[in-house]
N, C-alpha and C. Protein backbone atom coordinates (compact mmCIF):
# COMPACT_ATOMS: atom_id res chain seq x y z
N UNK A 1 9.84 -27.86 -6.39
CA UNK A 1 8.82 -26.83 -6.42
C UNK A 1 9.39 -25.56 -7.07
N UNK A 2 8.54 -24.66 -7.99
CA UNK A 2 8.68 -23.64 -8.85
C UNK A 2 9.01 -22.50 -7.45
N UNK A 3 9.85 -21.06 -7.62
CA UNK A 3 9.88 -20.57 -7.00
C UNK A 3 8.62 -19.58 -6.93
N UNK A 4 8.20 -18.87 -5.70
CA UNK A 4 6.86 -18.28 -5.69
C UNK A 4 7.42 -16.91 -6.38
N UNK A 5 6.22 -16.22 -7.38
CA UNK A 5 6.36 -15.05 -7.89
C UNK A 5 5.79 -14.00 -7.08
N UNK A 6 6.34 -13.11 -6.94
CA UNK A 6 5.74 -11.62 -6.58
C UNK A 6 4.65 -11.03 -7.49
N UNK A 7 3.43 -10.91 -7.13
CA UNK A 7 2.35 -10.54 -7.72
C UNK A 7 3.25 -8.67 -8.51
N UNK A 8 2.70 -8.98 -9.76
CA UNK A 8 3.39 -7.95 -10.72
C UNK A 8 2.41 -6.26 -9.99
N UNK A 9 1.12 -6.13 -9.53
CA UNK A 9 0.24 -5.02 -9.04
C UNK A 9 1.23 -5.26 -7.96
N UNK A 10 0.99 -5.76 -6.92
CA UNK A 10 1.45 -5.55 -5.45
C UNK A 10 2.93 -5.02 -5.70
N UNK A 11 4.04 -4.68 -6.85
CA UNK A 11 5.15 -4.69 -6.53
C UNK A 11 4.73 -2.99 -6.95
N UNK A 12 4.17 -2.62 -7.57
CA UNK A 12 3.45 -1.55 -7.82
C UNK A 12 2.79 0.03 -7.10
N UNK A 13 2.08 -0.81 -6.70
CA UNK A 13 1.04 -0.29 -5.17
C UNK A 13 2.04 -0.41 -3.93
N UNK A 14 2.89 -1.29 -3.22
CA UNK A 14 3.16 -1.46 -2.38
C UNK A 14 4.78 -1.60 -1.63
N UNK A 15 5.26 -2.00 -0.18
CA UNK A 15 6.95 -1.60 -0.51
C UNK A 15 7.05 -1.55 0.89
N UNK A 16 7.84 -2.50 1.42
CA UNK A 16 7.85 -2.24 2.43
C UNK A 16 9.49 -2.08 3.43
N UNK A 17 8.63 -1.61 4.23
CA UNK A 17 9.99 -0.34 5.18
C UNK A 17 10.74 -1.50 6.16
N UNK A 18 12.00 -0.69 6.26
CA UNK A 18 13.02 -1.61 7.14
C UNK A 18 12.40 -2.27 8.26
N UNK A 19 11.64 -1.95 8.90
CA UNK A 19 11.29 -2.86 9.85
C UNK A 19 10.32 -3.90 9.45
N UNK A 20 9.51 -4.09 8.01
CA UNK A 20 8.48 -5.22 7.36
C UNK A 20 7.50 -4.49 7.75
N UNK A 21 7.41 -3.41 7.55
CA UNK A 21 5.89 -2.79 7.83
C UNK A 21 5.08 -2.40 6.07
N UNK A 22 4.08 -2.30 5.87
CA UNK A 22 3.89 -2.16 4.70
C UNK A 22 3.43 -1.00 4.19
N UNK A 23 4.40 -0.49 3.34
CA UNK A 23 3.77 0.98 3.27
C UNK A 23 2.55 1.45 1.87
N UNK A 24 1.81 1.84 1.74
CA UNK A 24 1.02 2.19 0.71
C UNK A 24 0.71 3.57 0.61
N UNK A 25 0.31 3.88 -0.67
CA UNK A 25 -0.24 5.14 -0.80
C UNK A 25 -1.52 5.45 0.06
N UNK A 26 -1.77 6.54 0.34
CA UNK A 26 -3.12 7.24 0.83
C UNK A 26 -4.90 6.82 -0.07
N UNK A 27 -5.23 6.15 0.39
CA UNK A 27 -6.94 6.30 -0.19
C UNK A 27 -7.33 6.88 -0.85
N UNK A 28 -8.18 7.18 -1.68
CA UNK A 28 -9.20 8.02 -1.78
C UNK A 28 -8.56 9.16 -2.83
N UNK A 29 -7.96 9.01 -3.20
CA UNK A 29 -6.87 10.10 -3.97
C UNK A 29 -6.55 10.13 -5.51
N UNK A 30 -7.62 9.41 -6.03
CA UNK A 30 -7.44 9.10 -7.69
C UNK A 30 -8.26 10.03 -8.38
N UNK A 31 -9.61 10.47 -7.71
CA UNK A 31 -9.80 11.42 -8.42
C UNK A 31 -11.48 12.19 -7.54
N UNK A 32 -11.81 12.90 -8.05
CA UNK A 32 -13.24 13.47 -7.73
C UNK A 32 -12.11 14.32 -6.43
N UNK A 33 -11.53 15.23 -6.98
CA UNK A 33 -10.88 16.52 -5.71
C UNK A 33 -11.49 17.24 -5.50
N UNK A 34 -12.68 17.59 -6.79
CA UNK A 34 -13.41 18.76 -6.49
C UNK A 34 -13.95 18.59 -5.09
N UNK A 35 -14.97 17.49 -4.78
CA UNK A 35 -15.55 17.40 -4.07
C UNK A 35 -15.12 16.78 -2.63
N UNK A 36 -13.46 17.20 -2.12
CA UNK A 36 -13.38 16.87 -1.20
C UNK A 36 -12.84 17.98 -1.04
N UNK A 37 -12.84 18.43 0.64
CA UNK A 37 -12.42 19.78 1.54
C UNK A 37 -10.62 20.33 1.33
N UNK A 38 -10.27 20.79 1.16
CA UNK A 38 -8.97 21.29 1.21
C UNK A 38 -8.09 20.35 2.36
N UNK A 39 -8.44 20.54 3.33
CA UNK A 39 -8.30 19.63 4.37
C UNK A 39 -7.97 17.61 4.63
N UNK A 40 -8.79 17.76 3.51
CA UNK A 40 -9.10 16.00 3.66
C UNK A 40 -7.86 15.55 2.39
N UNK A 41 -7.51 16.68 1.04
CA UNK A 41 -6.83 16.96 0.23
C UNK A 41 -5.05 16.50 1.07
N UNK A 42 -5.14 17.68 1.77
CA UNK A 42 -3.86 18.14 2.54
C UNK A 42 -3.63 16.45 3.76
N UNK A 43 -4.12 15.83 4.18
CA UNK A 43 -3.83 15.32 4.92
C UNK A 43 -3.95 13.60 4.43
N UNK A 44 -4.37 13.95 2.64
CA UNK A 44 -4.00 12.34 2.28
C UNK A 44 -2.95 12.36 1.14
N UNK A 45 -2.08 13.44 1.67
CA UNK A 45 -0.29 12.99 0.88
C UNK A 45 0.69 12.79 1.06
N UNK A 46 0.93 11.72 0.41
CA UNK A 46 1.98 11.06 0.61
C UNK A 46 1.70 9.59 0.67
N UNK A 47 2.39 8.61 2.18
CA UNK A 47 2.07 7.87 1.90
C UNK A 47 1.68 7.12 3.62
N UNK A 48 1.19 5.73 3.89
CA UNK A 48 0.84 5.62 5.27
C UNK A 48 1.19 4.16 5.77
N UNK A 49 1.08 3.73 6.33
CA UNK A 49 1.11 2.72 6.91
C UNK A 49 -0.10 1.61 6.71
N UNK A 50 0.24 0.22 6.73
CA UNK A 50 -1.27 -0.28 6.20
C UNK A 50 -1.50 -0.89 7.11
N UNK A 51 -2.90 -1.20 7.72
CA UNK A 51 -3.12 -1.85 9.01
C UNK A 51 -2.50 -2.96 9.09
N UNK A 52 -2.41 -3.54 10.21
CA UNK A 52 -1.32 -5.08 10.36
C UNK A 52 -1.88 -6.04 9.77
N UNK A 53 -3.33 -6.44 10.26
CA UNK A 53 -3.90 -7.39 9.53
C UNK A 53 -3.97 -7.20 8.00
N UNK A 54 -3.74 -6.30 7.52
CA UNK A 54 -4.11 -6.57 6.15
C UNK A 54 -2.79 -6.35 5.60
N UNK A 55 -1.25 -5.87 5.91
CA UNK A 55 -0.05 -6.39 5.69
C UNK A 55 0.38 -7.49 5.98
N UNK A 56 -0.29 -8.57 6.68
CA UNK A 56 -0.25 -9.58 7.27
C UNK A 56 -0.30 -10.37 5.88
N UNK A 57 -1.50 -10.42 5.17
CA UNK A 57 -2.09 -10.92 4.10
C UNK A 57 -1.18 -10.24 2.57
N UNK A 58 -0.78 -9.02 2.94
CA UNK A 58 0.18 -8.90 1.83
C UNK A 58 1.24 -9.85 1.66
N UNK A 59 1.70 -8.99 2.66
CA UNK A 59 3.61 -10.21 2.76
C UNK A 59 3.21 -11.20 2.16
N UNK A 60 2.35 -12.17 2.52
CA UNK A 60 2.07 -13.66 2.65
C UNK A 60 1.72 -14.12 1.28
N UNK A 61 0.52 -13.00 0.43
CA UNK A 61 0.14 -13.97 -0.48
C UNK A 61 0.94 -12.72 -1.74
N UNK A 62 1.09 -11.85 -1.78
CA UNK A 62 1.61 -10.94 -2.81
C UNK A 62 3.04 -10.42 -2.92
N UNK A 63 3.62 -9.86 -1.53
CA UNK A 63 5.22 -10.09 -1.76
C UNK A 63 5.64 -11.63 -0.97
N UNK A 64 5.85 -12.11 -1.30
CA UNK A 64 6.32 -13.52 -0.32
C UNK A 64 7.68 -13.34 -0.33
N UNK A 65 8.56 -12.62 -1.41
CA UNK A 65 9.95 -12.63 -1.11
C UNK A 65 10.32 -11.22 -0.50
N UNK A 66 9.58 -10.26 0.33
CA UNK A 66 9.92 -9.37 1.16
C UNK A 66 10.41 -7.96 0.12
């Protein structure tokens, strides 16, 4: 059997932290700033944690080699 590839986007977008947690950028943050509050601005930078179930499905089908 061929070895499995790391999806070339997911190595991109995604990265995960010493303990296998998966970290991603913040939402909502590509563009249209005008129209969000200073507030909502300030509290989506950087970067967050991605829910379990859906790092669950990362690991598995997009990084498979960690």
């Amino acid at each position: 059997m061929p070895k499995m590839k790391t999806k070339s986007g997911a190595k991109k977008r995604f990265k995960l932290s010493g303990t296998g947690k998966v970290i991603m950028a913040q939402a909502g943050k590509r563009h249209g700033m005008i129209k969000r509050t200073n507030k909502q601005i300030r509290d989506q930078r950087g970067t967050t944690v991605m829910s379990e179930r859906d790092a669950f499905n990362v690991r598995k089908f997009y990084l498979p080699n960690g």
